[in-house]
PDB file of N, CA and C in Angstrom:
ATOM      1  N   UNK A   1      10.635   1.845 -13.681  1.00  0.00           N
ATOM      2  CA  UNK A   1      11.020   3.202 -13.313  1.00  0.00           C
ATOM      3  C   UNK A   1      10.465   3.536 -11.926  1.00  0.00           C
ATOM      4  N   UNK A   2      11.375   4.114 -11.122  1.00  0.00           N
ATOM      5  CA  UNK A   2      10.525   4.364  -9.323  1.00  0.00           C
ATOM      6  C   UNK A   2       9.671   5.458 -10.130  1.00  0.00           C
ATOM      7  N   UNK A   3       8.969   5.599  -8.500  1.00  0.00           N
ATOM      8  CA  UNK A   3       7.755   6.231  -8.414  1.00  0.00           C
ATOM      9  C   UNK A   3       8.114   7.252  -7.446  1.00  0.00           C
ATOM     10  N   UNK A   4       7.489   8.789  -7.508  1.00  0.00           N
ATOM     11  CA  UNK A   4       7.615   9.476  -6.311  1.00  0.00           C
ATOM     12  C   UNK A   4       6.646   9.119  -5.501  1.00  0.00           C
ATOM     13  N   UNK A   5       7.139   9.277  -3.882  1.00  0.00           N
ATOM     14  CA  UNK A   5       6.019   8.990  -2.884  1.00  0.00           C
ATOM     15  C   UNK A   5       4.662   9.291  -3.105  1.00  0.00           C
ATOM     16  N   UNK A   6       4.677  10.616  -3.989  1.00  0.00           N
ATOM     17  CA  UNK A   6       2.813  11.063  -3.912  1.00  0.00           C
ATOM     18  C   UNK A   6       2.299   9.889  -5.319  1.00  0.00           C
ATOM     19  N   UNK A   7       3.173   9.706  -6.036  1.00  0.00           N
ATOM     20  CA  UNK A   7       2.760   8.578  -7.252  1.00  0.00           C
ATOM     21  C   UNK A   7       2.625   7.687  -6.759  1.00  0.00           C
ATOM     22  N   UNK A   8       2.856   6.755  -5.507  1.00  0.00           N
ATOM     23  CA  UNK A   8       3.044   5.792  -5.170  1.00  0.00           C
ATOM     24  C   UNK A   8       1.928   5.542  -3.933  1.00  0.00           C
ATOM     25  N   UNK A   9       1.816   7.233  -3.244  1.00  0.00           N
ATOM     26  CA  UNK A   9       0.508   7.089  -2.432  1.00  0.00           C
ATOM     27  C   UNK A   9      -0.947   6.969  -2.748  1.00  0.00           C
ATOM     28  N   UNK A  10      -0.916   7.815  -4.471  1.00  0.00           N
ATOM     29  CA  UNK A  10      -2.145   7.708  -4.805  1.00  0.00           C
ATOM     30  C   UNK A  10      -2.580   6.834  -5.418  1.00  0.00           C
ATOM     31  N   UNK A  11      -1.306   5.553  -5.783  1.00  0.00           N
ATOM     32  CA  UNK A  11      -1.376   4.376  -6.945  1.00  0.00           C
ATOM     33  C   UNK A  11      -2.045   3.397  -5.473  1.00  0.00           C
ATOM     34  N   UNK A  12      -1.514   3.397  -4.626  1.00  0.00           N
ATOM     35  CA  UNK A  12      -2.036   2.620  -3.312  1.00  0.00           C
ATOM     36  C   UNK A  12      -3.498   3.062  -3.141  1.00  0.00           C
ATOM     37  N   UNK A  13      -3.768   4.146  -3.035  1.00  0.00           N
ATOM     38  CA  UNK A  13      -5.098   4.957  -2.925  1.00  0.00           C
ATOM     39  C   UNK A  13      -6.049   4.212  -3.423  1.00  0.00           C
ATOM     40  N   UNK A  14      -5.645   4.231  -4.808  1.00  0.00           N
ATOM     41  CA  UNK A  14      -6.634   4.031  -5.934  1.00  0.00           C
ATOM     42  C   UNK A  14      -6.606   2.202  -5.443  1.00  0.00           C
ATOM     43  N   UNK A  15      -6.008   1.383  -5.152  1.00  0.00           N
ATOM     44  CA  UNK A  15      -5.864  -0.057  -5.194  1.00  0.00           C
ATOM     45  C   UNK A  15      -6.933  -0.439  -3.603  1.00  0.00           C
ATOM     46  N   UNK A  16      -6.775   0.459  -2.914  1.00  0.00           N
ATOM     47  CA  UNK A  16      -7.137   0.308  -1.605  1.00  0.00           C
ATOM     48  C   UNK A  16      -8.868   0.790  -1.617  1.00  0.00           C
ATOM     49  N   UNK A  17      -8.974   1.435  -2.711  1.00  0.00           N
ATOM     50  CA  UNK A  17     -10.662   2.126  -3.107  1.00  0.00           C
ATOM     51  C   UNK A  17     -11.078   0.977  -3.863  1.00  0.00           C
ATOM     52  N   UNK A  18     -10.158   0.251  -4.369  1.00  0.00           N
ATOM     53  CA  UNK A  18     -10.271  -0.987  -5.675  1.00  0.00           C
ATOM     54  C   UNK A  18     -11.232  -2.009  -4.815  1.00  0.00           C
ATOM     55  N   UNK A  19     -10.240  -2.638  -3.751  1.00  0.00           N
ATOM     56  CA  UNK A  19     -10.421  -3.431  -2.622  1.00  0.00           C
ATOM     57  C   UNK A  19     -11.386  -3.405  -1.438  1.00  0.00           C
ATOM     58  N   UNK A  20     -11.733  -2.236  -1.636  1.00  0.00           N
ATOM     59  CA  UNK A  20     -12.370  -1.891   0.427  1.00  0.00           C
ATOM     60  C   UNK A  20     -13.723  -0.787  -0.344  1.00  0.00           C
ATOM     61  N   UNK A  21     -13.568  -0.079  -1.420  1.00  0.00           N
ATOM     62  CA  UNK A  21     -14.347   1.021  -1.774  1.00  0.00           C
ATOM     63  C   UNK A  21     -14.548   2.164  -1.037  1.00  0.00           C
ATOM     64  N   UNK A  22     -12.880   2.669  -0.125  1.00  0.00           N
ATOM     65  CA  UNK A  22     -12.705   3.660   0.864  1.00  0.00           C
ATOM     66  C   UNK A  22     -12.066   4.741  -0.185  1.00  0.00           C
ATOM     67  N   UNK A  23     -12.626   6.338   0.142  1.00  0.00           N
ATOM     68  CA  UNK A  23     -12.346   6.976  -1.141  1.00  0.00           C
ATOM     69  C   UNK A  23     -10.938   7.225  -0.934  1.00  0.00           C
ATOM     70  N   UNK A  24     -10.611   7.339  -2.292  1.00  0.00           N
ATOM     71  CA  UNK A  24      -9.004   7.477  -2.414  1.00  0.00           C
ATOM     72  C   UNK A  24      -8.391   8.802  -1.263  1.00  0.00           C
ATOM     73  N   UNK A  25      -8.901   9.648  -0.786  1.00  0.00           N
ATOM     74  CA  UNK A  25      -8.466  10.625  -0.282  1.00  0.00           C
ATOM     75  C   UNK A  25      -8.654  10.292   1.029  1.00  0.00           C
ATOM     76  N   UNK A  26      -9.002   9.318   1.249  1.00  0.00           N
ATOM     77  CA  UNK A  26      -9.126   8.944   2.927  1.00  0.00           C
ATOM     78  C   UNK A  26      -8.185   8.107   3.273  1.00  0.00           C
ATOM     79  N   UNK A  27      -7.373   7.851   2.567  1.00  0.00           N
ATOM     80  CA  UNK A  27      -6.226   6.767   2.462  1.00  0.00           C
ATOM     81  C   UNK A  27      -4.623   7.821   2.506  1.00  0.00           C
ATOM     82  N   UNK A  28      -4.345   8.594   3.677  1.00  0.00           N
ATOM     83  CA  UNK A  28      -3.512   9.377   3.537  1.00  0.00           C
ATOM     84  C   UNK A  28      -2.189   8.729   4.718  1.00  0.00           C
ATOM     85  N   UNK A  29      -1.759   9.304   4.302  1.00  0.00           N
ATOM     86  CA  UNK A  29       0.126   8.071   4.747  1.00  0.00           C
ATOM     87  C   UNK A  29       0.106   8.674   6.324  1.00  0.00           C
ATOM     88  N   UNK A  30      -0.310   8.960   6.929  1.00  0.00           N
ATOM     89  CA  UNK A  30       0.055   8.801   8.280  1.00  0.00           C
ATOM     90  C   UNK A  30      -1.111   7.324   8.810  1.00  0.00           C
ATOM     91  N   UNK A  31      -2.227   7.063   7.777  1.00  0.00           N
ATOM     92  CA  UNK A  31      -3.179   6.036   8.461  1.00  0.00           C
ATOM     93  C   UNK A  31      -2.730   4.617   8.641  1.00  0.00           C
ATOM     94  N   UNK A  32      -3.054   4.098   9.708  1.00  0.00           N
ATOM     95  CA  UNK A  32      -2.969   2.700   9.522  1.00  0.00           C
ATOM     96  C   UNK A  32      -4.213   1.645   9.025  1.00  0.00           C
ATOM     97  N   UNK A  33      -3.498   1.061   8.507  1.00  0.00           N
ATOM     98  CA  UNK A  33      -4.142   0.037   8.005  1.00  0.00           C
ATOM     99  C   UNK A  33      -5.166  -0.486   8.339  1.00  0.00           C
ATOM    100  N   UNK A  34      -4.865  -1.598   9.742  1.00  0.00           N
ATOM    101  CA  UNK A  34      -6.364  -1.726  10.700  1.00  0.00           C
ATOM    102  C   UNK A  34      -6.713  -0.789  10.992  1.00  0.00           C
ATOM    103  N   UNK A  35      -6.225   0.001  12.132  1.00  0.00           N
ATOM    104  CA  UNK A  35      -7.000   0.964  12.951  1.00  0.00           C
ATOM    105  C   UNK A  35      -8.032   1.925  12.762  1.00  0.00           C
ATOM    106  N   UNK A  36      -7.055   2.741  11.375  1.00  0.00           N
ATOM    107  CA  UNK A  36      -7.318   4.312  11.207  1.00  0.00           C
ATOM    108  C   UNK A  36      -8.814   3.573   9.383  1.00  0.00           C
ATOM    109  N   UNK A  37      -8.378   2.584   8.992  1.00  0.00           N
ATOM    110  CA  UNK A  37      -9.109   2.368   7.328  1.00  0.00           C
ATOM    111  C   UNK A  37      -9.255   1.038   7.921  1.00  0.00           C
ATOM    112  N   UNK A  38      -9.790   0.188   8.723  1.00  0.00           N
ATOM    113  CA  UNK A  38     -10.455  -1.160   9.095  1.00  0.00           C
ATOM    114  C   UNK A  38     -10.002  -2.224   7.999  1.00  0.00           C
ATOM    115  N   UNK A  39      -8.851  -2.239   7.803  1.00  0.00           N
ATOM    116  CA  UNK A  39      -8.959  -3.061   6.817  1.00  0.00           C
ATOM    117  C   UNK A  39      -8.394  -4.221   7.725  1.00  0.00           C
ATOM    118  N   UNK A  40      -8.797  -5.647   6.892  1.00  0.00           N
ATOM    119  CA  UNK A  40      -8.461  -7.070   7.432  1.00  0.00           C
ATOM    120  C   UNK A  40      -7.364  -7.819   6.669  1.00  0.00           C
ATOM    121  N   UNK A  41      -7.031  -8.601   7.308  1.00  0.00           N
ATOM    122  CA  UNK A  41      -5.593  -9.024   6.706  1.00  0.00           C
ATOM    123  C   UNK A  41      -6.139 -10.217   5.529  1.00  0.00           C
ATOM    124  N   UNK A  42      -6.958 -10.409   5.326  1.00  0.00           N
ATOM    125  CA  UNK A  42      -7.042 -11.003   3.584  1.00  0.00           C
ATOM    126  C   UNK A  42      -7.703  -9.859   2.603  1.00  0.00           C
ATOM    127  N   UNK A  43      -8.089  -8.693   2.747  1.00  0.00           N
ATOM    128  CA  UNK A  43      -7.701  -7.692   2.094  1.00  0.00           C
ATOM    129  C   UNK A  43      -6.822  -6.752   1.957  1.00  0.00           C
ATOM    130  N   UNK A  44      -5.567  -6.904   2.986  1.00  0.00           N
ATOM    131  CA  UNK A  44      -4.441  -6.435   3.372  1.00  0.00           C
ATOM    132  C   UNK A  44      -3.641  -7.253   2.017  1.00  0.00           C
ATOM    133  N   UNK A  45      -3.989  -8.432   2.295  1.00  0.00           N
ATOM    134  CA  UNK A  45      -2.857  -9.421   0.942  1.00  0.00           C
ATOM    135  C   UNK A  45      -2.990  -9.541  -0.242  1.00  0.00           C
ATOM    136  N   UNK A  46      -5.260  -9.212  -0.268  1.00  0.00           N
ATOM    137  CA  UNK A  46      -5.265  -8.670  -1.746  1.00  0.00           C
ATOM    138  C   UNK A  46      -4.698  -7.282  -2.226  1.00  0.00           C
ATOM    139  N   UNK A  47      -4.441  -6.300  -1.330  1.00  0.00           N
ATOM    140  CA  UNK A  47      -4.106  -5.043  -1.737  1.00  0.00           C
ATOM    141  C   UNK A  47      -2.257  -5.249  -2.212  1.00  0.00           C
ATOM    142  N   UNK A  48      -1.560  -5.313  -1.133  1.00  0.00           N
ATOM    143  CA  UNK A  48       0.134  -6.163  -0.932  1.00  0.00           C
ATOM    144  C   UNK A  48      -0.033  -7.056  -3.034  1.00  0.00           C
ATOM    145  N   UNK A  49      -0.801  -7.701  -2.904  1.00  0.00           N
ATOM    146  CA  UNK A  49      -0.537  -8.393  -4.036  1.00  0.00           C
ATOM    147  C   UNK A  49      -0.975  -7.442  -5.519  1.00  0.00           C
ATOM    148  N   UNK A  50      -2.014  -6.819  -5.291  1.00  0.00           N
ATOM    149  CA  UNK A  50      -2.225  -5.614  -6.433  1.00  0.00           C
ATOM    150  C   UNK A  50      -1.229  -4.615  -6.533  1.00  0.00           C
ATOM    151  N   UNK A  51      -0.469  -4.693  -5.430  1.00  0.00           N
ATOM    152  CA  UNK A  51       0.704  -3.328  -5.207  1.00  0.00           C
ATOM    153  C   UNK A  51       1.907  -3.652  -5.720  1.00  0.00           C
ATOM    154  N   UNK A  52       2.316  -5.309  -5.726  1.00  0.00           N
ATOM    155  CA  UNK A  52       3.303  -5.943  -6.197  1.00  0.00           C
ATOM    156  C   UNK A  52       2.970  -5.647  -7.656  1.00  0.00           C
ATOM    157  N   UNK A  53       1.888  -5.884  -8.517  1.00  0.00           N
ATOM    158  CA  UNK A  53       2.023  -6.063  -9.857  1.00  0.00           C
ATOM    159  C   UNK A  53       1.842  -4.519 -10.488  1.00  0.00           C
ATOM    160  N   UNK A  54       1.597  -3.742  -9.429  1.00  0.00           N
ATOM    161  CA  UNK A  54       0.782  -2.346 -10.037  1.00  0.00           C
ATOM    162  C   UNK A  54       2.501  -1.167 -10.138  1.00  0.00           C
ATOM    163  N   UNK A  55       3.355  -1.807  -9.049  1.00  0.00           N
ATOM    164  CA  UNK A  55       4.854  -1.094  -9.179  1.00  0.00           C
ATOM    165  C   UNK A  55       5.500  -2.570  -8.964  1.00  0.00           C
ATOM    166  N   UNK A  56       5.557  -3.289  -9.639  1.00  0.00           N
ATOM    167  CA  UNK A  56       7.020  -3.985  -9.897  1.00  0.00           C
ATOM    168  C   UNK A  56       7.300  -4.019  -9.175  1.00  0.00           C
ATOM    169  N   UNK A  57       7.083  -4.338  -7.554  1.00  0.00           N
ATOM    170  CA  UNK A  57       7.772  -5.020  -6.908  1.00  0.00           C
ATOM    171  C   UNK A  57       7.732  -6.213  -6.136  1.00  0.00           C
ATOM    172  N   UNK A  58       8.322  -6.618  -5.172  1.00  0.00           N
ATOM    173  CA  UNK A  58       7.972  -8.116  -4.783  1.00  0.00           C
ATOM    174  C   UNK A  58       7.855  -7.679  -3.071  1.00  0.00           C
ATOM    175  N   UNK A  59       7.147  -8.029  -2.548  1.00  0.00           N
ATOM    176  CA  UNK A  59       6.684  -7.357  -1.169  1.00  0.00           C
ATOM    177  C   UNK A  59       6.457  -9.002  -0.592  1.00  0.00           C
ATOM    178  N   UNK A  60       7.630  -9.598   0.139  1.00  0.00           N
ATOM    179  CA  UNK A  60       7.236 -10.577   0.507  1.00  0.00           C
ATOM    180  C   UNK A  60       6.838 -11.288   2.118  1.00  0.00           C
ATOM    181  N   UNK A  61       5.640 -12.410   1.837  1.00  0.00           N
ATOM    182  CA  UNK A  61       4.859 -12.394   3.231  1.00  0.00           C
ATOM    183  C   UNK A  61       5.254 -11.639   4.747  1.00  0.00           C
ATOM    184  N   UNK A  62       6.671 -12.147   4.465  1.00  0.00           N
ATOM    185  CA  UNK A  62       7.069 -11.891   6.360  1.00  0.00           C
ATOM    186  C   UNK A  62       7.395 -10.271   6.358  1.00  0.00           C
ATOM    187  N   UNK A  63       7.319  -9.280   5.438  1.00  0.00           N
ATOM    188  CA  UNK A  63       7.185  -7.994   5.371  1.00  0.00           C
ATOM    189  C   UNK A  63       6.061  -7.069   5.355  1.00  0.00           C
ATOM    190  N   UNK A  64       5.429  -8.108   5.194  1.00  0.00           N
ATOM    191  CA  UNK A  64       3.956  -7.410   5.078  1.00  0.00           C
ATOM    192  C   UNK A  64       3.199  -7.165   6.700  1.00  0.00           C
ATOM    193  N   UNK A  65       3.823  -7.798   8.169  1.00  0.00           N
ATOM    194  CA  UNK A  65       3.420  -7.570   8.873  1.00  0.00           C
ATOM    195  C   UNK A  65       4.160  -6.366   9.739  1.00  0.00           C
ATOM    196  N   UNK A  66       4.749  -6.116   8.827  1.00  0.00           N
ATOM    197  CA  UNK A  66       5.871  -4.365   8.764  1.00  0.00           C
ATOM    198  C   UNK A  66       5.108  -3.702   8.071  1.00  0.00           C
ATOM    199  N   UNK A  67       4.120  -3.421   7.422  1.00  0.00           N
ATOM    200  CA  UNK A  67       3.384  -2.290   6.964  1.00  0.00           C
ATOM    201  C   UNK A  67       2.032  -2.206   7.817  1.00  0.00           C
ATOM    202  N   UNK A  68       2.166  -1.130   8.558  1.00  0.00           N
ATOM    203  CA  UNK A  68       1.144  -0.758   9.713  1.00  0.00           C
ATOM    204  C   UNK A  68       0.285   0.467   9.216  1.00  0.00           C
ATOM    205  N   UNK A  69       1.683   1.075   8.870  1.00  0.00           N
ATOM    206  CA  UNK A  69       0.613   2.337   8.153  1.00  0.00           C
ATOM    207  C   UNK A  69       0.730   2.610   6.418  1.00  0.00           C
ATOM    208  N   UNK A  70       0.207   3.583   6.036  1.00  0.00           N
ATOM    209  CA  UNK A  70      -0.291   3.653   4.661  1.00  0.00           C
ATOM    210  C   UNK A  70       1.580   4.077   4.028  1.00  0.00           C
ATOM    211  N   UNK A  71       2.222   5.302   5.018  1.00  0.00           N
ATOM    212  CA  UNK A  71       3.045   5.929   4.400  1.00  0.00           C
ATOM    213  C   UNK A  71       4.433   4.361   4.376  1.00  0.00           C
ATOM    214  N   UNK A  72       4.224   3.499   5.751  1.00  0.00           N
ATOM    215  CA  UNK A  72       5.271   2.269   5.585  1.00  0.00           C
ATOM    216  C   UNK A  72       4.947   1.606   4.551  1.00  0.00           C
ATOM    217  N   UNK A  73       4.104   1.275   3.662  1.00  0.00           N
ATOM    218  CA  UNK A  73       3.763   0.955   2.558  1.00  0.00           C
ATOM    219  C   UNK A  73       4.241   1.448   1.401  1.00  0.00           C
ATOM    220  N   UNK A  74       4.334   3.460   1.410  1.00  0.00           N
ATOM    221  CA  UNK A  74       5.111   4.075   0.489  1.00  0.00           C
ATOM    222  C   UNK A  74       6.131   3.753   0.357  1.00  0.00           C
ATOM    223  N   UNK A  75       7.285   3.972   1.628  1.00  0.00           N
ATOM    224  CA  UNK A  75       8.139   3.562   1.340  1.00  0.00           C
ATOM    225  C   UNK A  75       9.032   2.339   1.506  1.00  0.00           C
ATOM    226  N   UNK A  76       8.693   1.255   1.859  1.00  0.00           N
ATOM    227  CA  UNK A  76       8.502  -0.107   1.477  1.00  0.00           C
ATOM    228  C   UNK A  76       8.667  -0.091  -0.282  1.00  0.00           C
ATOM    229  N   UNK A  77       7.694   0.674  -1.169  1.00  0.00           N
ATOM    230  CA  UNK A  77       7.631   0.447  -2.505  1.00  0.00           C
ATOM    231  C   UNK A  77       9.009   1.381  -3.015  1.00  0.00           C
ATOM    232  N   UNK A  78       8.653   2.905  -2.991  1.00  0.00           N
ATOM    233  CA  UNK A  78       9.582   3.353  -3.212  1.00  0.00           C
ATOM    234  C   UNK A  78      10.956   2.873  -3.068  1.00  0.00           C
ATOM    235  N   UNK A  79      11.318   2.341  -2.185  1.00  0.00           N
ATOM    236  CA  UNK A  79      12.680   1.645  -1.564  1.00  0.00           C
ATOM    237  C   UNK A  79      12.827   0.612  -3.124  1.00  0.00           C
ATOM    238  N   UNK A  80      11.886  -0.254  -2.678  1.00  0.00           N
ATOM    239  CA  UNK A  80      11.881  -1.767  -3.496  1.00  0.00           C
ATOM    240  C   UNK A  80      11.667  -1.058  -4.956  1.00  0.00           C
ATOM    241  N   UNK A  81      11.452   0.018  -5.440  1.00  0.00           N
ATOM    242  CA  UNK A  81      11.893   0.023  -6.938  1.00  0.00           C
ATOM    243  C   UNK A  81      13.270   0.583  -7.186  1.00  0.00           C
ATOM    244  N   UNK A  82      13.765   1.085  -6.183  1.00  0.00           N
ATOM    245  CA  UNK A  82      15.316   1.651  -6.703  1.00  0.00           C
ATOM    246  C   UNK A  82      16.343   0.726  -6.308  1.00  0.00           C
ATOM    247  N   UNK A  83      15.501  -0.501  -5.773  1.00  0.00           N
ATOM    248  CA  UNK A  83      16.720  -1.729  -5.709  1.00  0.00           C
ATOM    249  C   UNK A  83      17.131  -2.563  -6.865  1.00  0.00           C
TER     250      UNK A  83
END
């Protein structure tokens, strides 16, 4: 079943606090990834891979260097569940 964007921002939230231990509310969709939340790209792939199993979808490698920020991530998922 899709997810609305705020279901889908705070399901990331919570995966990205899972991974990094950055509080869920600091993880808001205009941030990027490196820049704005320091994150590194083998916790970028553990998160990508918790996000695949956490909404059903399949987020694959060569797309993942298309999610820069938190909200391209939303809808990246959102998209990929109503396909």
């Amino acid at each position: 079943m899709a997810q609305s964007e705020a279901e889908v921002l705070a399901g990331l939230a919570e995966i990205v606090n899972e991974e990094t231990g950055l509080e869920t509310d600091a993880v808001e969709a205009g941030k990027s990834f490196t820049d704005d939340l320091d994150i590194d790209s083998i916790s970028m792939m553990t998160i990508v891979v918790n996000a695949e199993k956490k909404f059903g979808v399949k987020i694959p490698d060569d797309d993942v260097k298309d999610l820069i920020t938190v909200q391209d991530a939303v809808d990246y998922i959102v998209k990929a569940q109503q396909a």
